[in-house]
PDB file of N, CA and C in Angstrom:
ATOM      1  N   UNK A   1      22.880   1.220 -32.527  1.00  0.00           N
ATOM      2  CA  UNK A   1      22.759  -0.209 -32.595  1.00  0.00           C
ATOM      3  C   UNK A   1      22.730  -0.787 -31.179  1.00  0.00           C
ATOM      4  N   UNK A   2      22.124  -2.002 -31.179  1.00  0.00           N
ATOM      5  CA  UNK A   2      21.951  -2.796 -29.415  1.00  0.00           C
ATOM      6  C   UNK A   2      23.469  -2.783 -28.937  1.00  0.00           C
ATOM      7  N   UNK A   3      24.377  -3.217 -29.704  1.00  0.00           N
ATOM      8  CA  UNK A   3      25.281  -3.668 -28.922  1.00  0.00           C
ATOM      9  C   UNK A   3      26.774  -2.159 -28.993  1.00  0.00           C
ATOM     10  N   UNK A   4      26.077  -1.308 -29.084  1.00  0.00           N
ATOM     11  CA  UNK A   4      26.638   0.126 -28.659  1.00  0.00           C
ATOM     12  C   UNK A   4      25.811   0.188 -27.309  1.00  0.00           C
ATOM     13  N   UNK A   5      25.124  -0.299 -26.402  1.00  0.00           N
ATOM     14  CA  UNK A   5      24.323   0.217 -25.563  1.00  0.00           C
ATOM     15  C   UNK A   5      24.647  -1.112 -23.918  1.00  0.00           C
ATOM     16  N   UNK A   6      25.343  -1.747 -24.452  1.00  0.00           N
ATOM     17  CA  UNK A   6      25.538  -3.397 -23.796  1.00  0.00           C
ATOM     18  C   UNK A   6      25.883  -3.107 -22.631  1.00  0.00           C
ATOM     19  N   UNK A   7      25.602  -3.065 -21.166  1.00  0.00           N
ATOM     20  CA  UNK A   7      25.810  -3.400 -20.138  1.00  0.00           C
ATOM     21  C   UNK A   7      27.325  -3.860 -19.979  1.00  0.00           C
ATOM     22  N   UNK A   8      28.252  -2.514 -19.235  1.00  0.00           N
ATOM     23  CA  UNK A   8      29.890  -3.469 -19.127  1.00  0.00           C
ATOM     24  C   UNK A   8      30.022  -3.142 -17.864  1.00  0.00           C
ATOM     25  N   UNK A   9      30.981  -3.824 -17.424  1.00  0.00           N
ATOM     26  CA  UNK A   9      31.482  -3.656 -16.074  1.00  0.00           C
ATOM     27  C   UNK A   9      32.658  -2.846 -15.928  1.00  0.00           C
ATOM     28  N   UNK A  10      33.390  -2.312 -14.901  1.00  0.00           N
ATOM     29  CA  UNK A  10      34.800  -1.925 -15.176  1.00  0.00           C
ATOM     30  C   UNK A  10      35.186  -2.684 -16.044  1.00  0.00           C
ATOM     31  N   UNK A  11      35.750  -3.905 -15.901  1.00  0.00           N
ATOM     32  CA  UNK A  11      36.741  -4.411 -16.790  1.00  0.00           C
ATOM     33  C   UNK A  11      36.077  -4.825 -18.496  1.00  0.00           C
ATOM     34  N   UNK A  12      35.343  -4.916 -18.109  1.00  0.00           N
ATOM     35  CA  UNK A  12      34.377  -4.312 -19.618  1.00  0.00           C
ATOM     36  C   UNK A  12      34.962  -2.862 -19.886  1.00  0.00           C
ATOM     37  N   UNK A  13      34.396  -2.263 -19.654  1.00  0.00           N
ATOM     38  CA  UNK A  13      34.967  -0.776 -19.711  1.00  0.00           C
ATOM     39  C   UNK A  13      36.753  -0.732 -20.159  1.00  0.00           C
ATOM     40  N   UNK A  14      37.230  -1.145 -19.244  1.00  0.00           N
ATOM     41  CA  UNK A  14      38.974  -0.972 -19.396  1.00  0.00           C
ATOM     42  C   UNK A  14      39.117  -1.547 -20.842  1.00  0.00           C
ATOM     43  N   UNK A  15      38.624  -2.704 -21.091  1.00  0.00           N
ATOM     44  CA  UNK A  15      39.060  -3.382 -22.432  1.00  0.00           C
ATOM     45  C   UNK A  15      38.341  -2.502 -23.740  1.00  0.00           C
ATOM     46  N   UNK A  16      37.218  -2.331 -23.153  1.00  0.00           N
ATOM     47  CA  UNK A  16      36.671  -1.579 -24.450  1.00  0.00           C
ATOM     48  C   UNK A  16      37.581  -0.476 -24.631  1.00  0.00           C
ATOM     49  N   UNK A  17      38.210   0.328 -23.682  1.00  0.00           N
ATOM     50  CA  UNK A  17      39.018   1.600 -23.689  1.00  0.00           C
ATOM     51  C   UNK A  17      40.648   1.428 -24.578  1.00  0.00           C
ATOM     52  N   UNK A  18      40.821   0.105 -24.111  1.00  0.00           N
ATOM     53  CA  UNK A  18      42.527  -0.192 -24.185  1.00  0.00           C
ATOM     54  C   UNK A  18      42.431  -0.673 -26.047  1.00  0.00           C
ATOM     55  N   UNK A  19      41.143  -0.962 -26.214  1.00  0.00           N
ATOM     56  CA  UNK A  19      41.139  -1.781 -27.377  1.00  0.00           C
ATOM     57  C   UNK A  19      41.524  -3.325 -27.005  1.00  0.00           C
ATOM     58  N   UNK A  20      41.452  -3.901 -26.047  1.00  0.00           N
ATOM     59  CA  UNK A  20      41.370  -5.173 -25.963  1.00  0.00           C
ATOM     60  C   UNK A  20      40.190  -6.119 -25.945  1.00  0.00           C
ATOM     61  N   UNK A  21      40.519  -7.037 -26.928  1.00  0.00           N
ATOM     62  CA  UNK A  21      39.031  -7.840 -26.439  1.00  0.00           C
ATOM     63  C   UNK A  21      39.094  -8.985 -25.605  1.00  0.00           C
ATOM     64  N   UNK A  22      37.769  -9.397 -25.347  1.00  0.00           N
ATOM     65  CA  UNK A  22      38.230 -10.537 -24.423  1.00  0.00           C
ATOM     66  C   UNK A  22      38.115 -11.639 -24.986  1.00  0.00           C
ATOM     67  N   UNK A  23      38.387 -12.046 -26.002  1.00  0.00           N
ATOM     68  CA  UNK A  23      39.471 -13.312 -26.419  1.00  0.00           C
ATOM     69  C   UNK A  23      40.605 -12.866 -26.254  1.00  0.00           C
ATOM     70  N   UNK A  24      41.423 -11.858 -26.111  1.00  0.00           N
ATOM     71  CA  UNK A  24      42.440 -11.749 -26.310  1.00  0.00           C
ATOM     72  C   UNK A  24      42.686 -11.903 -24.976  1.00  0.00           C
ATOM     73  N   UNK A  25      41.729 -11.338 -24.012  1.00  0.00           N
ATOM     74  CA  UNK A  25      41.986 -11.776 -22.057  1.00  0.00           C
ATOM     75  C   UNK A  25      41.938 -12.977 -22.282  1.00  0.00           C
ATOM     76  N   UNK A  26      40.847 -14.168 -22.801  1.00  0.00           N
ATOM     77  CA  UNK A  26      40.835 -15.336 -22.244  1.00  0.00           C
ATOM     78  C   UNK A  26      42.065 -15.998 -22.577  1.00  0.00           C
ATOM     79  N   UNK A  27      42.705 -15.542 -23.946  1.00  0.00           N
ATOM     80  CA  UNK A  27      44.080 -16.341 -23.887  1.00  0.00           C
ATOM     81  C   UNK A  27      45.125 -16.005 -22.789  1.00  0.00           C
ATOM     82  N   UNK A  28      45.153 -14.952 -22.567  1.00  0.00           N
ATOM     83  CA  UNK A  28      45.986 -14.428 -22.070  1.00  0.00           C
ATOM     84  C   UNK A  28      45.801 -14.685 -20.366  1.00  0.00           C
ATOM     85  N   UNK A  29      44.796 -14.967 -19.753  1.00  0.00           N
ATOM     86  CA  UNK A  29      44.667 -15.209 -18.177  1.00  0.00           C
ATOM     87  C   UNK A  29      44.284 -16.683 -18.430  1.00  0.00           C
ATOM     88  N   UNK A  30      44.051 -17.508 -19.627  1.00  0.00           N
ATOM     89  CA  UNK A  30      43.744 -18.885 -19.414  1.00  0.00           C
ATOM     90  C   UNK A  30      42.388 -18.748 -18.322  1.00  0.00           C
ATOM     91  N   UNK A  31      41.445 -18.161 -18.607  1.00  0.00           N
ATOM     92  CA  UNK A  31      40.574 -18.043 -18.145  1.00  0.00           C
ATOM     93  C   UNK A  31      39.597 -18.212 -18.954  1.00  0.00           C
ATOM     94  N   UNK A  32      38.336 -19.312 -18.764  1.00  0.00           N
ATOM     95  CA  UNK A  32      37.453 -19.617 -19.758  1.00  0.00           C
ATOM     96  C   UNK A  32      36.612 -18.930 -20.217  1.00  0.00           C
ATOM     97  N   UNK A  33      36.204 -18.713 -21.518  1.00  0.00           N
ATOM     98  CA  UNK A  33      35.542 -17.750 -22.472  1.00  0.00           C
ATOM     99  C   UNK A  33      33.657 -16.867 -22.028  1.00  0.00           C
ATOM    100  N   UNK A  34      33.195 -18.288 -21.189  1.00  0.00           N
ATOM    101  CA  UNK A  34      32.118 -17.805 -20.384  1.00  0.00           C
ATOM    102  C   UNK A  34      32.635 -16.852 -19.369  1.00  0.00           C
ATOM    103  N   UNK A  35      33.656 -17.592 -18.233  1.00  0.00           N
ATOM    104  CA  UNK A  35      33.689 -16.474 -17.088  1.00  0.00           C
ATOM    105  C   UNK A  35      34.055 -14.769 -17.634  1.00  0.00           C
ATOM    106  N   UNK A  36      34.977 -15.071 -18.620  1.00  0.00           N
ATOM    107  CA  UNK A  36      35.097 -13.754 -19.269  1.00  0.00           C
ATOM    108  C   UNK A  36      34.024 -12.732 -19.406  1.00  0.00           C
ATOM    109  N   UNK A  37      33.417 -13.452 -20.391  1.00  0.00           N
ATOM    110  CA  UNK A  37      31.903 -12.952 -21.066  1.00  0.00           C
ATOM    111  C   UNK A  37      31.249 -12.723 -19.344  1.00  0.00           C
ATOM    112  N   UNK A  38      31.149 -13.278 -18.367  1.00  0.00           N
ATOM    113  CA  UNK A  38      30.123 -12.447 -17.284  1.00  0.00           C
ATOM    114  C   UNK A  38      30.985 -11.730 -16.945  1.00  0.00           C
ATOM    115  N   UNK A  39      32.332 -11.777 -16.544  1.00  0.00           N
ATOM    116  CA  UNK A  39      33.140 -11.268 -15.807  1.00  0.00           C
ATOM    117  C   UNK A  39      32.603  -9.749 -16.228  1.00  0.00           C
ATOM    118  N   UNK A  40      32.706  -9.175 -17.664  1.00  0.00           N
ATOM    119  CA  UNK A  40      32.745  -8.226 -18.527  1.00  0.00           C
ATOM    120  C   UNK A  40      31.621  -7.624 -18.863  1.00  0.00           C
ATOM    121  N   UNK A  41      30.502  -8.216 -18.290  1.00  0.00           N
ATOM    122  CA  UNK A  41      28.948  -7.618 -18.713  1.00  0.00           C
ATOM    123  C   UNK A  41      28.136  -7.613 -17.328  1.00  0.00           C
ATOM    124  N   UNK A  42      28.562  -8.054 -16.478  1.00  0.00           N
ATOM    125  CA  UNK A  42      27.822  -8.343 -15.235  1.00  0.00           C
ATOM    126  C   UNK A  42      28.541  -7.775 -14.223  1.00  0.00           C
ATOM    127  N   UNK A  43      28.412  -6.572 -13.738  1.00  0.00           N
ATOM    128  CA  UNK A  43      29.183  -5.537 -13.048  1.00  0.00           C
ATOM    129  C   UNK A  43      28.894  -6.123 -11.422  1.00  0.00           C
ATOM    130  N   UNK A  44      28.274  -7.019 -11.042  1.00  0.00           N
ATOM    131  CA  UNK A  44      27.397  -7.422  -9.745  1.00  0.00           C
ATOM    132  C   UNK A  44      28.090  -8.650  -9.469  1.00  0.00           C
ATOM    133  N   UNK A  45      28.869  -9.489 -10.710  1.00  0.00           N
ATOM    134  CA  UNK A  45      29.302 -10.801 -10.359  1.00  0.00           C
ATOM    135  C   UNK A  45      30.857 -10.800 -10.218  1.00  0.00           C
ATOM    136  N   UNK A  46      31.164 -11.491  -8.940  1.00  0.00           N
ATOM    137  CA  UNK A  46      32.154 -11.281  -8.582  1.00  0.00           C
ATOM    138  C   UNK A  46      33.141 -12.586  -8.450  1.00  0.00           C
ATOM    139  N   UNK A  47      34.135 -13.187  -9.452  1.00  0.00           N
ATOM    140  CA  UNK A  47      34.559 -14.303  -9.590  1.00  0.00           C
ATOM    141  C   UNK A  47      35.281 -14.875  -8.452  1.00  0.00           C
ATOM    142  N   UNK A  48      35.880 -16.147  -8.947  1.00  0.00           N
ATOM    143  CA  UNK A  48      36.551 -16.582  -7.111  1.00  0.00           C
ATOM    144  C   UNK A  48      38.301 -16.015  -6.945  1.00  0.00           C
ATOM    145  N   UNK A  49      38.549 -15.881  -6.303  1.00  0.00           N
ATOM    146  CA  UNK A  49      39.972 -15.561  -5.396  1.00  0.00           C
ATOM    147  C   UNK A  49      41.120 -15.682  -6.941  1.00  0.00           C
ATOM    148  N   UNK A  50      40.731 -16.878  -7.274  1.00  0.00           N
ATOM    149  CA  UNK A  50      42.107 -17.668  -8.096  1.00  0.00           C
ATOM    150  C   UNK A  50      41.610 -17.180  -9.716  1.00  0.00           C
ATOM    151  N   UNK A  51      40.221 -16.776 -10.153  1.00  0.00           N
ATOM    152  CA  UNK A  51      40.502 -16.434 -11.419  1.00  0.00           C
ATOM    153  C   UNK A  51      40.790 -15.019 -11.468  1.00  0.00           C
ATOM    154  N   UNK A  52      40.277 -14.075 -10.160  1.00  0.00           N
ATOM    155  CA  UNK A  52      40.878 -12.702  -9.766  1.00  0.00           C
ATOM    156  C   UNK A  52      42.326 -12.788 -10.261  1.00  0.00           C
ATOM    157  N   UNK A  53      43.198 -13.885  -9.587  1.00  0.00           N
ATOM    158  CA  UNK A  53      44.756 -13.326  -9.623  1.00  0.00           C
ATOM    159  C   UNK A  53      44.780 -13.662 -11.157  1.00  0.00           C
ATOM    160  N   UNK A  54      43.894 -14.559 -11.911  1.00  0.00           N
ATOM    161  CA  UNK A  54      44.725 -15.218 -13.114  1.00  0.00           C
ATOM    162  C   UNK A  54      44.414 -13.639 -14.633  1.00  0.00           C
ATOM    163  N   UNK A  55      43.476 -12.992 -13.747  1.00  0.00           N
ATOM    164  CA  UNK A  55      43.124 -11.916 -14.843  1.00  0.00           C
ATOM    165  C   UNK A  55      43.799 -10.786 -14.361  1.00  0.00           C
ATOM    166  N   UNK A  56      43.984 -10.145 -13.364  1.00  0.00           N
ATOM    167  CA  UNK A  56      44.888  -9.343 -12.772  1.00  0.00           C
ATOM    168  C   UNK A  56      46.460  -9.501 -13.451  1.00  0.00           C
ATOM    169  N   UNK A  57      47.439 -10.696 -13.738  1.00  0.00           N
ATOM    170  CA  UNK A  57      48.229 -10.695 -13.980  1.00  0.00           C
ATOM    171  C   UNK A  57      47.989 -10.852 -15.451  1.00  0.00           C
ATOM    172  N   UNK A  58      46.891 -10.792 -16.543  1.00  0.00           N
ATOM    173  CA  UNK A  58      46.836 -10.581 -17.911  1.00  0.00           C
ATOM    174  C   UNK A  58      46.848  -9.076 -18.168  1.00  0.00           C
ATOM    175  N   UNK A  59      45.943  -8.254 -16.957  1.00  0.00           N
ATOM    176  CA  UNK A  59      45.575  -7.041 -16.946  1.00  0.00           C
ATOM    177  C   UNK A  59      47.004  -6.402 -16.678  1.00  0.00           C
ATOM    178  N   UNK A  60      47.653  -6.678 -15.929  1.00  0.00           N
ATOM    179  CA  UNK A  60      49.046  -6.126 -15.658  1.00  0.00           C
ATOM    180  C   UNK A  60      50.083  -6.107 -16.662  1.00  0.00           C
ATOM    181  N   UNK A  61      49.753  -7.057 -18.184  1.00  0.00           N
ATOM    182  CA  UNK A  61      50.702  -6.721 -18.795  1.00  0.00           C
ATOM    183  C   UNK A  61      50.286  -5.518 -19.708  1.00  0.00           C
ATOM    184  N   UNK A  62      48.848  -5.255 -19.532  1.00  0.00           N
ATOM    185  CA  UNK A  62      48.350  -4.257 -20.481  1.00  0.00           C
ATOM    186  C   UNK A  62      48.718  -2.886 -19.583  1.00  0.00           C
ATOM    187  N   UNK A  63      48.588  -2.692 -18.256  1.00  0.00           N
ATOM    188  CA  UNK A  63      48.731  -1.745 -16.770  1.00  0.00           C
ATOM    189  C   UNK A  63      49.436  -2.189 -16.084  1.00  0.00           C
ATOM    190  N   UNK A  64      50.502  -2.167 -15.982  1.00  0.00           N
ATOM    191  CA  UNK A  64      51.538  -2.337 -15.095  1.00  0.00           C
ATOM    192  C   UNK A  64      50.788  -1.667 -13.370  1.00  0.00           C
ATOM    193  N   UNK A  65      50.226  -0.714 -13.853  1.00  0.00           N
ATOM    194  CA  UNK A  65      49.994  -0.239 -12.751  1.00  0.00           C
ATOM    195  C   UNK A  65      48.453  -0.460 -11.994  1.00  0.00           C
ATOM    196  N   UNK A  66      47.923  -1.253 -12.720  1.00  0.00           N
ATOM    197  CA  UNK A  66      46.707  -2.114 -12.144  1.00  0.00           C
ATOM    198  C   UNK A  66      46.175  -2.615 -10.923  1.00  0.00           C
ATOM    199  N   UNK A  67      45.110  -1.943 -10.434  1.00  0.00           N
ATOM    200  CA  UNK A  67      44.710  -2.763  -8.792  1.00  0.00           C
ATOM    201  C   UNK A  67      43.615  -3.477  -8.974  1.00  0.00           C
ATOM    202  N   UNK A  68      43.524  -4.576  -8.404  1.00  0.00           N
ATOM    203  CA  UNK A  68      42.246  -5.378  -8.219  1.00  0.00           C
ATOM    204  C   UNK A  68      41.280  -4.635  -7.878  1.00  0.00           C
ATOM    205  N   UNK A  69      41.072  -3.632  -7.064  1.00  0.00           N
ATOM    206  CA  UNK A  69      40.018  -2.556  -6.493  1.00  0.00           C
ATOM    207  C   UNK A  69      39.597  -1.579  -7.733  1.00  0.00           C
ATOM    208  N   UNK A  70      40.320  -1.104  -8.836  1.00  0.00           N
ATOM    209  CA  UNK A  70      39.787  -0.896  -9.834  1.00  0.00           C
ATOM    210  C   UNK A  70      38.965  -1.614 -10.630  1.00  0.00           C
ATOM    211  N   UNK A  71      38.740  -3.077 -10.897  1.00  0.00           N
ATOM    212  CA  UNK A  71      37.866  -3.702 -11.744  1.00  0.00           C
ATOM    213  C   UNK A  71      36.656  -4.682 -10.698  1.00  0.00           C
ATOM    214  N   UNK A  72      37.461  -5.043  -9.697  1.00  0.00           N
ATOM    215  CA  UNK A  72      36.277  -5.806  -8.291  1.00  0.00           C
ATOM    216  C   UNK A  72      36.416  -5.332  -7.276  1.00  0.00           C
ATOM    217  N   UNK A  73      34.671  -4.980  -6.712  1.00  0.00           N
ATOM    218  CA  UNK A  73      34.521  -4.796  -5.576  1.00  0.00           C
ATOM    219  C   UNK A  73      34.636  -6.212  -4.748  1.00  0.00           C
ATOM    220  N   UNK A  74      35.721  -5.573  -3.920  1.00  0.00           N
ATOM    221  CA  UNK A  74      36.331  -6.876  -3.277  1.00  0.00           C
ATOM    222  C   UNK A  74      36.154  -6.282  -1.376  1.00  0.00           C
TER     223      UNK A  74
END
């Protein structure tokens, strides 16, 4: 099917792995449902400074042991 084949990014990747989806990030980093959606399919786009920390600390309750250098090239 198309959407077995969908373009993810790391953090695409991590969520698809953990079983998380990203509604469940956007509640959880208060981060809006679009930036999500590119954040997660667009491996090239790289968000600003402040929604980095606000998804990093959603990602940290799933990985404690989580680096920003794992999901953005920063």
């Amino acid at each position: 099917m198309f959407w077995e084949r969908k373009t993810r990014s790391k953090l695409g990747k991590f969520l698809d792995k953990e079983g998380y989806s990203q509604e469940e990030l956007v509640k959880a980093s208060k981060v809006s449902r679009n930036t999500v959606s590119r954040i997660c399919t667009n491996p090239d786009y790289v968000p600003s400074g402040n929604v980095i920390k606000k998804i990093m600390k959603a990602i940290r309750q799933i990985d404690p042991g989580a680096k920003t250098e794992d999901f953005f090239d920063i």
